[in-house]
C-alpha atoms as a PDB file:
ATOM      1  CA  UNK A   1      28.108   1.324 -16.180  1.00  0.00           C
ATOM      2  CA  UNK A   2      24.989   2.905 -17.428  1.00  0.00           C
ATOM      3  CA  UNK A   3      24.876   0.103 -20.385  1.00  0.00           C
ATOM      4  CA  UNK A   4      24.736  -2.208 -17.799  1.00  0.00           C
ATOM      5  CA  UNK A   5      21.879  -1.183 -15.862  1.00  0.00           C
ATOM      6  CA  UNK A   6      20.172  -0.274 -18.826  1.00  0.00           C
ATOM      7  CA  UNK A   7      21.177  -4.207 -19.706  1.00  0.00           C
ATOM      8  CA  UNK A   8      19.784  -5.318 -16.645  1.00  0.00           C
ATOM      9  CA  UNK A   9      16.266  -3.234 -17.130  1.00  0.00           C
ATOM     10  CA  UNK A  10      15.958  -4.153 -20.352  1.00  0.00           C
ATOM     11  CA  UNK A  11      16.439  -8.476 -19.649  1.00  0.00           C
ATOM     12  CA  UNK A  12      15.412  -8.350 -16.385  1.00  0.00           C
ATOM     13  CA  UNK A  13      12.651  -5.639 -15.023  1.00  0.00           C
ATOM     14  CA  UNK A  14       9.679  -7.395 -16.295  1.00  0.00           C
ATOM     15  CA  UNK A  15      10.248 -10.523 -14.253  1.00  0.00           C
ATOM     16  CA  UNK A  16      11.335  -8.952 -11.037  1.00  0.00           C
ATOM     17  CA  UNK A  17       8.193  -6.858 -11.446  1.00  0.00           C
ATOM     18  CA  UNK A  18       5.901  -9.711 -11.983  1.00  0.00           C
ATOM     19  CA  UNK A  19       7.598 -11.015  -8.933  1.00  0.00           C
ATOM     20  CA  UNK A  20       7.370  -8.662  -6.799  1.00  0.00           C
ATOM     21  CA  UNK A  21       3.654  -8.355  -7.652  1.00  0.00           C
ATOM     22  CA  UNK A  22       3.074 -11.690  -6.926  1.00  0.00           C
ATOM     23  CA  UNK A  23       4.527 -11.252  -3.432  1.00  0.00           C
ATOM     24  CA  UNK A  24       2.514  -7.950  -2.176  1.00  0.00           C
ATOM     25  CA  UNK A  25      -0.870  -7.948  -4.249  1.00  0.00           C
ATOM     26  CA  UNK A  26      -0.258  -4.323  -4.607  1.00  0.00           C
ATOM     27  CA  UNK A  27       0.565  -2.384  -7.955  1.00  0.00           C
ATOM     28  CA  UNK A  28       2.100   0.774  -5.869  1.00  0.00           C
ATOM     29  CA  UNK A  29       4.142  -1.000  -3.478  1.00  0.00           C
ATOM     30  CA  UNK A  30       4.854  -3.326  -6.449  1.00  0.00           C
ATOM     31  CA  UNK A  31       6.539  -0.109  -8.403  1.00  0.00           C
ATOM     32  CA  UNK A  32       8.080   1.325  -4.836  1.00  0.00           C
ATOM     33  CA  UNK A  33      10.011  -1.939  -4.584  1.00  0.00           C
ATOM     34  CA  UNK A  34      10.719  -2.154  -7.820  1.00  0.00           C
ATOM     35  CA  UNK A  35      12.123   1.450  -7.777  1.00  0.00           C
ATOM     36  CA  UNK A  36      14.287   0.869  -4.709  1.00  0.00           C
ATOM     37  CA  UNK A  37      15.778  -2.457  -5.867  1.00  0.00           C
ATOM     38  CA  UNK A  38      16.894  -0.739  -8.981  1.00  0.00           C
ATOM     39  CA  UNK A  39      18.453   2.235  -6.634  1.00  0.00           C
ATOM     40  CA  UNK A  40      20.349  -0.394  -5.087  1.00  0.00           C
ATOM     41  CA  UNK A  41      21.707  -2.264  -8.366  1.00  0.00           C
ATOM     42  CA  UNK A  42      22.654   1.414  -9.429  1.00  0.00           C
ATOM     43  CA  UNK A  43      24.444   1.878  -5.952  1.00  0.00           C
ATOM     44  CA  UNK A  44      26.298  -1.909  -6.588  1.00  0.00           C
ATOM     45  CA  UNK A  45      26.626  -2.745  -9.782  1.00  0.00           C
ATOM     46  CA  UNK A  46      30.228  -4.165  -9.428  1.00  0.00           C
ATOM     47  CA  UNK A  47      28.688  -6.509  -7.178  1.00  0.00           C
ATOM     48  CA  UNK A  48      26.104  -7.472  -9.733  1.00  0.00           C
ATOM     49  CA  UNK A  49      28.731  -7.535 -12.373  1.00  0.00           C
ATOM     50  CA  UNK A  50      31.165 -10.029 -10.297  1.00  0.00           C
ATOM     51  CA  UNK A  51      27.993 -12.113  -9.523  1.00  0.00           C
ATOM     52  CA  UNK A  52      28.801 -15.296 -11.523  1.00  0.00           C
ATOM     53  CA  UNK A  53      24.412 -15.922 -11.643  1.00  0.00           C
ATOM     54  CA  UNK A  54      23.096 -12.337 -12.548  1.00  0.00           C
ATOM     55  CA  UNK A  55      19.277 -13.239 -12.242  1.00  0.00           C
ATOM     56  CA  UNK A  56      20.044 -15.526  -9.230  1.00  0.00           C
ATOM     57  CA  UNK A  57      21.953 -11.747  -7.543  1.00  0.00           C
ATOM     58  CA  UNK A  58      18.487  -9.795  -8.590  1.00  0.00           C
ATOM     59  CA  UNK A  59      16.077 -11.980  -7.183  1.00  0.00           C
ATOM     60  CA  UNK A  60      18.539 -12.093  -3.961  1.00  0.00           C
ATOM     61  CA  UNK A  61      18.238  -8.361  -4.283  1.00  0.00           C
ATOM     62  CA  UNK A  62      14.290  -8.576  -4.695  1.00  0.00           C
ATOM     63  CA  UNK A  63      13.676 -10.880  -2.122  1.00  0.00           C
ATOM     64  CA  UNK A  64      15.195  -8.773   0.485  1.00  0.00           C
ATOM     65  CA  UNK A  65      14.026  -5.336  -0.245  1.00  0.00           C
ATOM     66  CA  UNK A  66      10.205  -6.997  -0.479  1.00  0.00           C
ATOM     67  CA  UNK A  67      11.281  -8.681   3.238  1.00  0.00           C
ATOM     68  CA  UNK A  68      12.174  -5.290   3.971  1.00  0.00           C
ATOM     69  CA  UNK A  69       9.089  -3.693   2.733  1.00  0.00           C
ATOM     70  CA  UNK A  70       6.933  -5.857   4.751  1.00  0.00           C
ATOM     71  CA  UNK A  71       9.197  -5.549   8.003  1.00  0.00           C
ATOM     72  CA  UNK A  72       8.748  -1.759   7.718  1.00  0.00           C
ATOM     73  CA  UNK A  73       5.136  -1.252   7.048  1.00  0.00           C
ATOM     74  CA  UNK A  74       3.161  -0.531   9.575  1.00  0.00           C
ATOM     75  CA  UNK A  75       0.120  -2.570  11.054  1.00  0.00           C
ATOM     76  CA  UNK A  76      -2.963  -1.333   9.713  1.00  0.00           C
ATOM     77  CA  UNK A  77      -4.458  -0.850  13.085  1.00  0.00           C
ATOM     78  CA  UNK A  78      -3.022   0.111  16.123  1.00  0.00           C
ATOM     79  CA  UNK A  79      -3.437  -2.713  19.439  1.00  0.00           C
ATOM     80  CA  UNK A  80      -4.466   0.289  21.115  1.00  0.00           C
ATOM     81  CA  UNK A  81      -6.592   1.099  19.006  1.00  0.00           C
ATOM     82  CA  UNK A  82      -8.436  -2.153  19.430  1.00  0.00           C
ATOM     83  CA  UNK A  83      -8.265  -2.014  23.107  1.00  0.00           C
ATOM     84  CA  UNK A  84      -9.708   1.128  22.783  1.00  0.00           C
ATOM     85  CA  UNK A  85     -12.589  -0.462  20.677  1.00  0.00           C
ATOM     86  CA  UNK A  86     -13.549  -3.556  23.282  1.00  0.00           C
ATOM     87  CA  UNK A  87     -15.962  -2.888  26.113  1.00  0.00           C
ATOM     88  CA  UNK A  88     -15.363  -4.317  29.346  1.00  0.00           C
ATOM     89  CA  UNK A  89     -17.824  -7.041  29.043  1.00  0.00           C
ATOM     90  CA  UNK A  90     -15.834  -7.967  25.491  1.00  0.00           C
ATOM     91  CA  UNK A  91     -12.190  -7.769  26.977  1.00  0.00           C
ATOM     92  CA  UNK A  92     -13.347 -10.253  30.144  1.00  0.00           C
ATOM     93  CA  UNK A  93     -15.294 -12.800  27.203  1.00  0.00           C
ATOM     94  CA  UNK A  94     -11.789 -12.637  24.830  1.00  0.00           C
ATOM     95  CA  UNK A  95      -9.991 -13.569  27.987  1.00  0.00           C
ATOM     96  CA  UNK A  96     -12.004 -16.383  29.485  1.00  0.00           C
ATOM     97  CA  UNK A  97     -11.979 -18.027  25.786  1.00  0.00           C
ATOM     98  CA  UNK A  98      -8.065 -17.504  25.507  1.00  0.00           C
ATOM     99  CA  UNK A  99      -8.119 -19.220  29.359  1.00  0.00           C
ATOM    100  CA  UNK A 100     -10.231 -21.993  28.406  1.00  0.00           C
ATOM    101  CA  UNK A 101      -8.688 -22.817  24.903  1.00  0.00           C
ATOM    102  CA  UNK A 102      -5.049 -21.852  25.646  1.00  0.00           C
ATOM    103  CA  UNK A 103      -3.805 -21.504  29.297  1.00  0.00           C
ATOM    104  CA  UNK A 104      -5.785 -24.722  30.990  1.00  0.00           C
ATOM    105  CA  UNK A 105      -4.601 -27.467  28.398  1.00  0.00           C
ATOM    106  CA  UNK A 106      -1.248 -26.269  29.637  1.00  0.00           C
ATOM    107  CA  UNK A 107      -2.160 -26.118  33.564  1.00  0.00           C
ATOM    108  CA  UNK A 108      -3.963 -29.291  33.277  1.00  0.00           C
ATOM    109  CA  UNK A 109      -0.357 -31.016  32.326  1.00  0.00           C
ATOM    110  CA  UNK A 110       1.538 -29.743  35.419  1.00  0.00           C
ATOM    111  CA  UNK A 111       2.033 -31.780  38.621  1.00  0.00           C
ATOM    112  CA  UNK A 112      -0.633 -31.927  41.041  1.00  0.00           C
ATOM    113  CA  UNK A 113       0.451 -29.181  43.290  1.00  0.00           C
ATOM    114  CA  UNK A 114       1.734 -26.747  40.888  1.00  0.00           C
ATOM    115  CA  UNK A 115      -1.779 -27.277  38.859  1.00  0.00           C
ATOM    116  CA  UNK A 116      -3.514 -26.521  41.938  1.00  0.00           C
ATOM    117  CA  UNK A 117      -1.771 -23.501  43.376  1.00  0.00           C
ATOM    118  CA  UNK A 118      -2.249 -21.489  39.279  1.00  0.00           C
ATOM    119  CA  UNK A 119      -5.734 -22.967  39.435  1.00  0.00           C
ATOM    120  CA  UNK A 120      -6.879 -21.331  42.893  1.00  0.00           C
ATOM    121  CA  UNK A 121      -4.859 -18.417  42.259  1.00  0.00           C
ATOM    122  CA  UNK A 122      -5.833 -17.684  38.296  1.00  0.00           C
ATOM    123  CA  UNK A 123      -9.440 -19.148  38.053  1.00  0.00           C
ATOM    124  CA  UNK A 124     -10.769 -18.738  41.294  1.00  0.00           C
ATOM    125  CA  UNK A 125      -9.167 -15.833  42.331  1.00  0.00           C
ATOM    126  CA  UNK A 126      -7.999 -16.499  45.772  1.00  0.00           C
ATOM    127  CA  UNK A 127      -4.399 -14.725  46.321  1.00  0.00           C
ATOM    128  CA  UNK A 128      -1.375 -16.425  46.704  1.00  0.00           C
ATOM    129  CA  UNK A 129      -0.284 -14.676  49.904  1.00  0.00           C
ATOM    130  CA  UNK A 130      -0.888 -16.365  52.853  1.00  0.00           C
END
């Protein structure tokens, strides 16, 4: 078993490396990855061994854990963080431009009466109760 990892890291560690590189830009997480795929060959190598494509298996493997990796990192800032950062005047400008490019193309393609009702309701801010 250990000649076969060992096998495996010396054919194959390079290119999954370079890989892996190529996929997050970042030497660290790079080695992380790296490190973690190799925990999981050593955790199934029978698998790899019964694999009738043994670089086709590892880049399977390599693919997933970088998915993985990016699935699990967090964002680098919070959204409440953010909100935290707008003013008032800056939340009500991001909205009107998200109305105006965004919501109204959409209104604007509904029946007549359906149109009107979101348009009194939303832009002019009349309620809907009667």
């Amino acid at each position: 078993m250990a000649s076969d990892i060992q096998f495996i890291w010396d054919n194959f560690h390079k290119e999954l490396e370079v890989f892996i590189l190529h996929k997050t830009h970042n030497a660290a997480d790079t080695d992380d990855i790296l490190q973690d795929v190799f925990i999981r060959i050593i955790h199934h190598i029978d698998k790899v061994n019964q694999s009738t494509n043994v670089r086709h298996y590892l880049f399977s493997m390599v693919r997933n854990a970088v998915y993985d990796h990016f699935k699990n990192k967090q964002p680098l800032v919070e959204v409440l963080e953010i909100e935290d950062m707008l003013t008032e005047d800056d939340e009500q400008n991001l909205n009107t431009a998200v109305a105006e490019c965004c919501i109204k193309p959409f209104i604007k393609k509904l029946p007549s009466h359906y149109r009107e009702a979101l348009e009194i309701s939303e832009f002019q801010n009349i309620s809907q109760k009667i």
